[in-house]
PDB file of N, CA and C in Angstrom:
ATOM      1  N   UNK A   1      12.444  21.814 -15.762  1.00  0.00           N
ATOM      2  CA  UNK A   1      11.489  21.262 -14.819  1.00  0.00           C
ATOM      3  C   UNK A   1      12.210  20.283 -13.897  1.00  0.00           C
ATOM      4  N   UNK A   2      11.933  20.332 -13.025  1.00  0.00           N
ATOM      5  CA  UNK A   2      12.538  19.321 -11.861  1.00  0.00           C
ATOM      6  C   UNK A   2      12.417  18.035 -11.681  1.00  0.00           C
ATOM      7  N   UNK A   3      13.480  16.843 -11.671  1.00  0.00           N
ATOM      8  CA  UNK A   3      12.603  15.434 -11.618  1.00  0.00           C
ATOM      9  C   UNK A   3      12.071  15.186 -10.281  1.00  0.00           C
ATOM     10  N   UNK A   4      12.477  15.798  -9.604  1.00  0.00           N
ATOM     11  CA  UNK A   4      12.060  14.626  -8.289  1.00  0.00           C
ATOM     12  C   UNK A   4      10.830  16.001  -7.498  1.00  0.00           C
ATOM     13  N   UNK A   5      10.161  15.262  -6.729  1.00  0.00           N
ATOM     14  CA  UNK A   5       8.804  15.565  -5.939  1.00  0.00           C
ATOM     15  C   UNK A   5       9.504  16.631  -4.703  1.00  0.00           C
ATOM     16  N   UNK A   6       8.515  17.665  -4.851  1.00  0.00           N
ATOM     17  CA  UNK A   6       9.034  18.360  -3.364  1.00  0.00           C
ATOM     18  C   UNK A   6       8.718  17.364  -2.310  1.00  0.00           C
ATOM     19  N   UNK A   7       8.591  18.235  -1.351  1.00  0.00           N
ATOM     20  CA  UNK A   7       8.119  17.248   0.110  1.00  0.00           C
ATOM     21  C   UNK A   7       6.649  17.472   0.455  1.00  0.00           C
ATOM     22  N   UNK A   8       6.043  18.321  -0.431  1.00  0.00           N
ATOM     23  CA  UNK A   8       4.772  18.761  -0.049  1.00  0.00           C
ATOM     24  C   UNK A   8       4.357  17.882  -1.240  1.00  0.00           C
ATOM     25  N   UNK A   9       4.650  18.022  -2.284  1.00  0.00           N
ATOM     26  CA  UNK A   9       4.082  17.321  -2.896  1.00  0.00           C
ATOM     27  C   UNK A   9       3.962  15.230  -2.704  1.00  0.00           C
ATOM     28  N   UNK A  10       4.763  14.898  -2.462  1.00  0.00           N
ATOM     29  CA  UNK A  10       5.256  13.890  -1.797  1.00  0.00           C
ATOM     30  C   UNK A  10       4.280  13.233  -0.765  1.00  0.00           C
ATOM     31  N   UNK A  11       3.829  14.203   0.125  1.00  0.00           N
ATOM     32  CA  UNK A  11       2.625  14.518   1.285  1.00  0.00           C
ATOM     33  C   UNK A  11       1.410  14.260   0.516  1.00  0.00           C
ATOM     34  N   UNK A  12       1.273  14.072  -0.800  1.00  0.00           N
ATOM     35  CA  UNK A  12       0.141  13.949  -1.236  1.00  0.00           C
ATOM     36  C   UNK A  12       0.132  12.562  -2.331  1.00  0.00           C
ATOM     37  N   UNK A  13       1.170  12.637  -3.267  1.00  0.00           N
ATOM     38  CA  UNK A  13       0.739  11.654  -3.942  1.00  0.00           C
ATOM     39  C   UNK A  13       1.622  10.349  -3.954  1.00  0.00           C
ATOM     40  N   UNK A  14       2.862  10.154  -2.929  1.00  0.00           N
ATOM     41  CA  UNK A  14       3.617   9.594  -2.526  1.00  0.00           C
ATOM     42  C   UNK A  14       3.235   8.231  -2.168  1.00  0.00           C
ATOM     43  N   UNK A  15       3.691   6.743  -2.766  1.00  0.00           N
ATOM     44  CA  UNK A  15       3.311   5.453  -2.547  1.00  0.00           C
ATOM     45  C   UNK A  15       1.713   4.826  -3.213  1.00  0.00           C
ATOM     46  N   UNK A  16       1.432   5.866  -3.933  1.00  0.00           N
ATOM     47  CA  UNK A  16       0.031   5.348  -4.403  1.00  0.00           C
ATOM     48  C   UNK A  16      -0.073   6.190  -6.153  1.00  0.00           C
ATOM     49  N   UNK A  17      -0.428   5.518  -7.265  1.00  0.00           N
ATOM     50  CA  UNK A  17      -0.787   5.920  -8.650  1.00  0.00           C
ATOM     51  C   UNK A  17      -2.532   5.603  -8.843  1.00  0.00           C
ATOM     52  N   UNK A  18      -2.579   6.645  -9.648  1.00  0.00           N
ATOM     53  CA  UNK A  18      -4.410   7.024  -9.833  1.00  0.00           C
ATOM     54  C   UNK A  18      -4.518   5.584  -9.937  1.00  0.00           C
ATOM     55  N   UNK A  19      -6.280   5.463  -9.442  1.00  0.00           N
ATOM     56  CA  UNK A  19      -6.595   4.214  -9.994  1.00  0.00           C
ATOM     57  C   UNK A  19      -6.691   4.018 -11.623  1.00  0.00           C
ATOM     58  N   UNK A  20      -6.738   2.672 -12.034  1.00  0.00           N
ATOM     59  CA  UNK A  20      -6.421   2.650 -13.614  1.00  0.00           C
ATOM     60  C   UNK A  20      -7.564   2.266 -14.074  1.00  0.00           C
ATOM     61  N   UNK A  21      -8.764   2.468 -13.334  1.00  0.00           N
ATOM     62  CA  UNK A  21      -9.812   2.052 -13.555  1.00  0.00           C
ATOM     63  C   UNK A  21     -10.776   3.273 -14.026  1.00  0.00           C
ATOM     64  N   UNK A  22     -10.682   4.046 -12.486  1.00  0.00           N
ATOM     65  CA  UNK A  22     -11.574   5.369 -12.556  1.00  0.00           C
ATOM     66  C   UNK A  22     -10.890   6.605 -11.871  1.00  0.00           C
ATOM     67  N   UNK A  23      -9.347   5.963 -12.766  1.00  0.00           N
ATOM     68  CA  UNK A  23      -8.477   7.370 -13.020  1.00  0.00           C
ATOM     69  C   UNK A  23      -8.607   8.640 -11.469  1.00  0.00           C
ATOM     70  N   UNK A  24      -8.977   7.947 -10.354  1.00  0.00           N
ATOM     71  CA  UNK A  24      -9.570   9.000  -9.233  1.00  0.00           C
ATOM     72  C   UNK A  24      -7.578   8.825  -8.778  1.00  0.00           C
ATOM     73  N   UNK A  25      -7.346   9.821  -8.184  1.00  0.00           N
ATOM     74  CA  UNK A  25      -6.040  10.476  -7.354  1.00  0.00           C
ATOM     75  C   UNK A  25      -6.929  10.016  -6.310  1.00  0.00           C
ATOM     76  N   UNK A  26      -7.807  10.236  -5.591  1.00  0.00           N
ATOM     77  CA  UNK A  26      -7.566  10.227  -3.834  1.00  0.00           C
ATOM     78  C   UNK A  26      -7.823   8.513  -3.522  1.00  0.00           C
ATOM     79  N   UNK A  27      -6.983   8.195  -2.127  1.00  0.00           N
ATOM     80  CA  UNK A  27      -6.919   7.156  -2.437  1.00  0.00           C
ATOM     81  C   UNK A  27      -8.217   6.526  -1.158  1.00  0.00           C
ATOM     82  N   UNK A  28      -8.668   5.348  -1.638  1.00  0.00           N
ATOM     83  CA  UNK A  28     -10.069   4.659  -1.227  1.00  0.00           C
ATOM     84  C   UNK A  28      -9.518   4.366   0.342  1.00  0.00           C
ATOM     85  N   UNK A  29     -10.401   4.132   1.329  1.00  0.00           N
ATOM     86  CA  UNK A  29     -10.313   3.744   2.360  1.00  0.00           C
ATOM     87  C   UNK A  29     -11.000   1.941   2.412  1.00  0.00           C
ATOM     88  N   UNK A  30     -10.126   1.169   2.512  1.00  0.00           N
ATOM     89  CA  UNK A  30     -10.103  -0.089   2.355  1.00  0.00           C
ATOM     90  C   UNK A  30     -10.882  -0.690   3.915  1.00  0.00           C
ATOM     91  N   UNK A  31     -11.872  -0.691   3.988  1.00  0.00           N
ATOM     92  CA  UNK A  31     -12.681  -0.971   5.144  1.00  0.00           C
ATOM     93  C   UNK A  31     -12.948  -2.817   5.633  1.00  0.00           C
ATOM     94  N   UNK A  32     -12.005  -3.452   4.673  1.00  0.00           N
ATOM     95  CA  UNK A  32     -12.281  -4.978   4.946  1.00  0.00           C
ATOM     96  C   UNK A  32     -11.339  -5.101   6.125  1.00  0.00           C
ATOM     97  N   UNK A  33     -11.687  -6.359   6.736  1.00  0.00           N
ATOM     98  CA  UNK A  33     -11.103  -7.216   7.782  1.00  0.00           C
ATOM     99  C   UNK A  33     -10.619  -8.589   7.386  1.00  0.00           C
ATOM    100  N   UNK A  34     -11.051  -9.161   6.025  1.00  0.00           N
ATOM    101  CA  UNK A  34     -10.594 -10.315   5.862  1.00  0.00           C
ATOM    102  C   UNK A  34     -10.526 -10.002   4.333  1.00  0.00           C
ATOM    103  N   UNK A  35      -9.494 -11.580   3.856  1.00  0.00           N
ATOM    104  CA  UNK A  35      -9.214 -11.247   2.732  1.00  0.00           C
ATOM    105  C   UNK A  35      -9.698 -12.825   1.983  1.00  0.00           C
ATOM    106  N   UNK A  36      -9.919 -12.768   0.229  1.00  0.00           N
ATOM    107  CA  UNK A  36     -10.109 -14.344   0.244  1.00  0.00           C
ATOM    108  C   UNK A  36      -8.655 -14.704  -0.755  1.00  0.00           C
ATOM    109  N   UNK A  37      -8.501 -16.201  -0.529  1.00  0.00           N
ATOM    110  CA  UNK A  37      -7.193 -16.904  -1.207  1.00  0.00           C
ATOM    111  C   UNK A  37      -7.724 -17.935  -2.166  1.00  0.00           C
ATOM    112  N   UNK A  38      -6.756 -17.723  -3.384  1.00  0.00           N
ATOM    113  CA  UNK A  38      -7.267 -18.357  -4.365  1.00  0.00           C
ATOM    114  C   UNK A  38      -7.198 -19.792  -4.452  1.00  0.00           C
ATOM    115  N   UNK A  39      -6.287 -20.466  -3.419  1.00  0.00           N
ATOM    116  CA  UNK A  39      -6.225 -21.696  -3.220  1.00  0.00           C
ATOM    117  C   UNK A  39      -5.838 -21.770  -1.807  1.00  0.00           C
ATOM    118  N   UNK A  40      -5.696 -23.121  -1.128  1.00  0.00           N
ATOM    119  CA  UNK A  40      -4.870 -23.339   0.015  1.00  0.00           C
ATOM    120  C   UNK A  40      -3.346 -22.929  -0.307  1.00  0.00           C
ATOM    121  N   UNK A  41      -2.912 -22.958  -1.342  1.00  0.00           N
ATOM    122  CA  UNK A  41      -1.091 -22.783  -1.907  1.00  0.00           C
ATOM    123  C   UNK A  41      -1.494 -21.978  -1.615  1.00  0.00           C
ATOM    124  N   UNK A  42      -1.948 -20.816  -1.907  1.00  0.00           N
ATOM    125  CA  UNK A  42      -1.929 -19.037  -1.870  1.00  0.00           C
ATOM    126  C   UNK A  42      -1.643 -18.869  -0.754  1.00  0.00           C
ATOM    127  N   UNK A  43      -2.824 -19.183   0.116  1.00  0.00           N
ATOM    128  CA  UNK A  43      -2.856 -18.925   2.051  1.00  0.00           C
ATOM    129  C   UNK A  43      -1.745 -19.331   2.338  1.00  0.00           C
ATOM    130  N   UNK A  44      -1.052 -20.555   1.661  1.00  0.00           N
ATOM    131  CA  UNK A  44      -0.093 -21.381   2.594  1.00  0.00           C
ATOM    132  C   UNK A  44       1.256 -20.502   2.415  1.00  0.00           C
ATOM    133  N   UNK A  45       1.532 -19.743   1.164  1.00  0.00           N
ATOM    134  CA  UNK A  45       2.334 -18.923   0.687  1.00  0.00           C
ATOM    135  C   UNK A  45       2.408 -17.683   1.077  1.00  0.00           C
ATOM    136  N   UNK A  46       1.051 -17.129   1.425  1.00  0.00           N
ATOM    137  CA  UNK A  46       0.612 -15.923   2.338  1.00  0.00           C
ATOM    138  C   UNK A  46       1.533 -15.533   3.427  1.00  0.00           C
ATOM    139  N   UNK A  47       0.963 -16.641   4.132  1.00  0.00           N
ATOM    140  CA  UNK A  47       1.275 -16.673   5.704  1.00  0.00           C
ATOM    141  C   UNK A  47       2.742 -17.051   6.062  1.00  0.00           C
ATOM    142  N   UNK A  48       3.008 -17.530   4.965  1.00  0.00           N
ATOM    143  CA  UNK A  48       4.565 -18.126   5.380  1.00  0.00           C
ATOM    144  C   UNK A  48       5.552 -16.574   4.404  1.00  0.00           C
ATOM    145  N   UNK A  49       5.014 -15.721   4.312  1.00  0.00           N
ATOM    146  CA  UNK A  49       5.437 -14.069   3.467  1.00  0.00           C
ATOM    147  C   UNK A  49       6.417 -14.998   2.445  1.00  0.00           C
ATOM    148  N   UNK A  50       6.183 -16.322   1.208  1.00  0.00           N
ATOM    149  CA  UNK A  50       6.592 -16.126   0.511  1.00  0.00           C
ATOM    150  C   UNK A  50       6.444 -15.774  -0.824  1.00  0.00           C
ATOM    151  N   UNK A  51       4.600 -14.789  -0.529  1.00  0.00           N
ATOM    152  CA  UNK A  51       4.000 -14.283  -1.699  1.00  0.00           C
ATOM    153  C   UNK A  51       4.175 -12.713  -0.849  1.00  0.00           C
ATOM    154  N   UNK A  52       3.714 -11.853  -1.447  1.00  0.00           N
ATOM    155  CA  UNK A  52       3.385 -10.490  -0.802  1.00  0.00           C
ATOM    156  C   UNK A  52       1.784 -10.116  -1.360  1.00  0.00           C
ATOM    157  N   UNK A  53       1.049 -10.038   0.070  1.00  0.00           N
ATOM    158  CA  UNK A  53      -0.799  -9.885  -0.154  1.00  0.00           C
ATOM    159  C   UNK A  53      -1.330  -9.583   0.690  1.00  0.00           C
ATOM    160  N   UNK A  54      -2.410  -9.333   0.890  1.00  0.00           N
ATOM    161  CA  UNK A  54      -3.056  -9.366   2.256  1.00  0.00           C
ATOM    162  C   UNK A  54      -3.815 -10.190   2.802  1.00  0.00           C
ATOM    163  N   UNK A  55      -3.056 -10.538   4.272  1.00  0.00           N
ATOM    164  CA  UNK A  55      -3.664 -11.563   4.945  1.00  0.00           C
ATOM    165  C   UNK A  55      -5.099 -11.465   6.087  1.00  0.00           C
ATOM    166  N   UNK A  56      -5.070 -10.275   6.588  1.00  0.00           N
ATOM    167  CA  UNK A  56      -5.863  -9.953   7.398  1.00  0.00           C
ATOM    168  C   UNK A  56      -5.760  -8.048   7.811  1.00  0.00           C
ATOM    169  N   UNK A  57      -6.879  -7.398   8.153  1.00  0.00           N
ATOM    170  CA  UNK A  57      -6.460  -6.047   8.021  1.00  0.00           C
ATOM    171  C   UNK A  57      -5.902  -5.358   8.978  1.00  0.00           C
ATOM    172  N   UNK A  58      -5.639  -6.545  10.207  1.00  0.00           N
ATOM    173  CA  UNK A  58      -4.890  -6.041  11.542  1.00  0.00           C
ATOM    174  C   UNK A  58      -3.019  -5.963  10.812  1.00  0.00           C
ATOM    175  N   UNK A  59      -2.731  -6.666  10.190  1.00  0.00           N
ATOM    176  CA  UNK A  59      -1.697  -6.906   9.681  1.00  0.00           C
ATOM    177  C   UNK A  59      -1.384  -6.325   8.445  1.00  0.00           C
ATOM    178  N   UNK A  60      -2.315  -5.767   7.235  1.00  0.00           N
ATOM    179  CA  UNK A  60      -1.786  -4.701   6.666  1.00  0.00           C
ATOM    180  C   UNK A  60      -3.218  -4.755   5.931  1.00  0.00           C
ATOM    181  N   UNK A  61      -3.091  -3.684   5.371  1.00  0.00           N
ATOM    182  CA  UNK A  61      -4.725  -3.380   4.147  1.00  0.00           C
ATOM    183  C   UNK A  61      -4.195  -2.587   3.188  1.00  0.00           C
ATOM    184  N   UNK A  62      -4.180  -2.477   1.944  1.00  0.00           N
ATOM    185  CA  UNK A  62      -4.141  -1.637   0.881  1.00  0.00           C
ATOM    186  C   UNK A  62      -3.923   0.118   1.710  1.00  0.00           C
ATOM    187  N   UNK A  63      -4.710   0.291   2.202  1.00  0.00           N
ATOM    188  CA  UNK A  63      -5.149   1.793   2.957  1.00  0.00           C
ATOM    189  C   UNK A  63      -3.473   2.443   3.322  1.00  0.00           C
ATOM    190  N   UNK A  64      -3.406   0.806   4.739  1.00  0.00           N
ATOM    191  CA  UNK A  64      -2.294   1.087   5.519  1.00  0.00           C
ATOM    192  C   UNK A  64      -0.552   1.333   4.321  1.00  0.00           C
ATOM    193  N   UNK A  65      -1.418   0.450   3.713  1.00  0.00           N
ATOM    194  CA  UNK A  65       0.065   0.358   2.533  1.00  0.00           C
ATOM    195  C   UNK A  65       0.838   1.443   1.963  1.00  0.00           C
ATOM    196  N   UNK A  66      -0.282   1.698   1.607  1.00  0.00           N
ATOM    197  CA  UNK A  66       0.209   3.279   0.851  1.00  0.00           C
ATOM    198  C   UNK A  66       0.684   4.501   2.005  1.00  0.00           C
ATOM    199  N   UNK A  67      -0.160   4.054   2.863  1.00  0.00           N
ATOM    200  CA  UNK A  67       0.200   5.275   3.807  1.00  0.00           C
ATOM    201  C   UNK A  67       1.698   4.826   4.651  1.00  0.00           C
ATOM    202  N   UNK A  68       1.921   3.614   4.470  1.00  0.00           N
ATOM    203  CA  UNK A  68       3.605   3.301   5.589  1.00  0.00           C
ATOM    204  C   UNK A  68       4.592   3.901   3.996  1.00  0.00           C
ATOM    205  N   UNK A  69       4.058   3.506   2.725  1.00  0.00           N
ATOM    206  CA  UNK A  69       4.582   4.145   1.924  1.00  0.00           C
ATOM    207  C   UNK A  69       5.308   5.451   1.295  1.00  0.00           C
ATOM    208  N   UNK A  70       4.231   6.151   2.134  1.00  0.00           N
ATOM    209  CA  UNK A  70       4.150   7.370   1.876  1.00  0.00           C
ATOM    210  C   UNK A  70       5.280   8.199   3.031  1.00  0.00           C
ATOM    211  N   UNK A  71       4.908   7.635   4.151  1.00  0.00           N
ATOM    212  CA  UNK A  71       5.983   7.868   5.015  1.00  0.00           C
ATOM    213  C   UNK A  71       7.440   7.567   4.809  1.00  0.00           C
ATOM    214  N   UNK A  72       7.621   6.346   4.444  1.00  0.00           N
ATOM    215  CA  UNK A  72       8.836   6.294   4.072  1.00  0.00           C
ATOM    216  C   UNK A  72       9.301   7.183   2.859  1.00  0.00           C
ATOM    217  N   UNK A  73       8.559   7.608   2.316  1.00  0.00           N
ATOM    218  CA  UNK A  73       9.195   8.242   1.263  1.00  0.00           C
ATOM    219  C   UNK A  73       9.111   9.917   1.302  1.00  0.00           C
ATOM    220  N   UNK A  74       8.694  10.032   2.777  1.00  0.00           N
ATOM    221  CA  UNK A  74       8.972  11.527   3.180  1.00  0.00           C
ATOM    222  C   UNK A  74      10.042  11.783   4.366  1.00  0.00           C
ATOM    223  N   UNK A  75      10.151  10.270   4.763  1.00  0.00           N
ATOM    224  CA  UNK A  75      11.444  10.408   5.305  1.00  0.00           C
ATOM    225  C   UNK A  75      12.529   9.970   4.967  1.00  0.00           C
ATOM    226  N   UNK A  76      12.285   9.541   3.394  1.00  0.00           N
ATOM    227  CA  UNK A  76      13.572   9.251   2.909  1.00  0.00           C
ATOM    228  C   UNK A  76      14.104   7.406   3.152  1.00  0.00           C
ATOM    229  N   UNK A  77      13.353   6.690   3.622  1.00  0.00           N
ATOM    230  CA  UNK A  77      13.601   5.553   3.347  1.00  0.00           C
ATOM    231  C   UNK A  77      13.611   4.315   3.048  1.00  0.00           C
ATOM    232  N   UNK A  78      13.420   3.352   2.913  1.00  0.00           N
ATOM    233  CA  UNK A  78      13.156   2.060   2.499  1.00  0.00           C
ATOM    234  C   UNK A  78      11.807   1.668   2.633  1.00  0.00           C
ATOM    235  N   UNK A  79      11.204   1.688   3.784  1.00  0.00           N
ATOM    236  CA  UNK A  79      10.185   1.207   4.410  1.00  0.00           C
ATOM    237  C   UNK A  79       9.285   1.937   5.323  1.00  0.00           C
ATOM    238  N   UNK A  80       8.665   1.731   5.349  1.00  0.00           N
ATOM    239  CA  UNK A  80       7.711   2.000   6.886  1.00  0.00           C
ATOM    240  C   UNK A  80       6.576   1.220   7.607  1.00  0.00           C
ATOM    241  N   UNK A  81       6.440   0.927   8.897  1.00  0.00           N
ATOM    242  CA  UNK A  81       5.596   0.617   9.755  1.00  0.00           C
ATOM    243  C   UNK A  81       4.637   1.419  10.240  1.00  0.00           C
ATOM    244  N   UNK A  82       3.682   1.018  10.372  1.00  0.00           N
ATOM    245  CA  UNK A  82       2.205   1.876  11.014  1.00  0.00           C
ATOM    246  C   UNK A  82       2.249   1.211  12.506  1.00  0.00           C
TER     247      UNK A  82
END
């Protein structure tokens, strides 16, 4: 059996694992615009990227995440931007 993912397959489940909740594969469409912080440290840590979270959904959302994810990992690299 093969270890690594074709490219089609990759196209599908690439940058995202079932939820661990309700075990669903497809992944949710994250429809917020704002996010809340558990303290002022959090926000202050947020914004200054020396936590990794979400700050606002112009700037990234769970959704977008997986999907710059997913790209990078069908083109083979580190990262990706939306």
């Amino acid at each position: 059996m093969s270890t690594g993912w074709s490219f089609e397959t990759k196209q599908i489940h690439a940058g995202q694992s079932p939820d661990a909740v309700t075990n669903s594969r497809a992944l949710p469409i994250y429809q917020t615009t704002s996010y809340i912080f558990n303290d002022t440290t959090h926000a202050a840590n947020l914004f200054a990227l020396k936590e990794l979270g979400n700050i606002y959904t112009r700037l990234m959302n769970p959704t977008t995440a997986v999907v710059e994810d997913r790209v990078a990992a069908l083109e083979g690299g580190v990262a990706a931007l939306l």
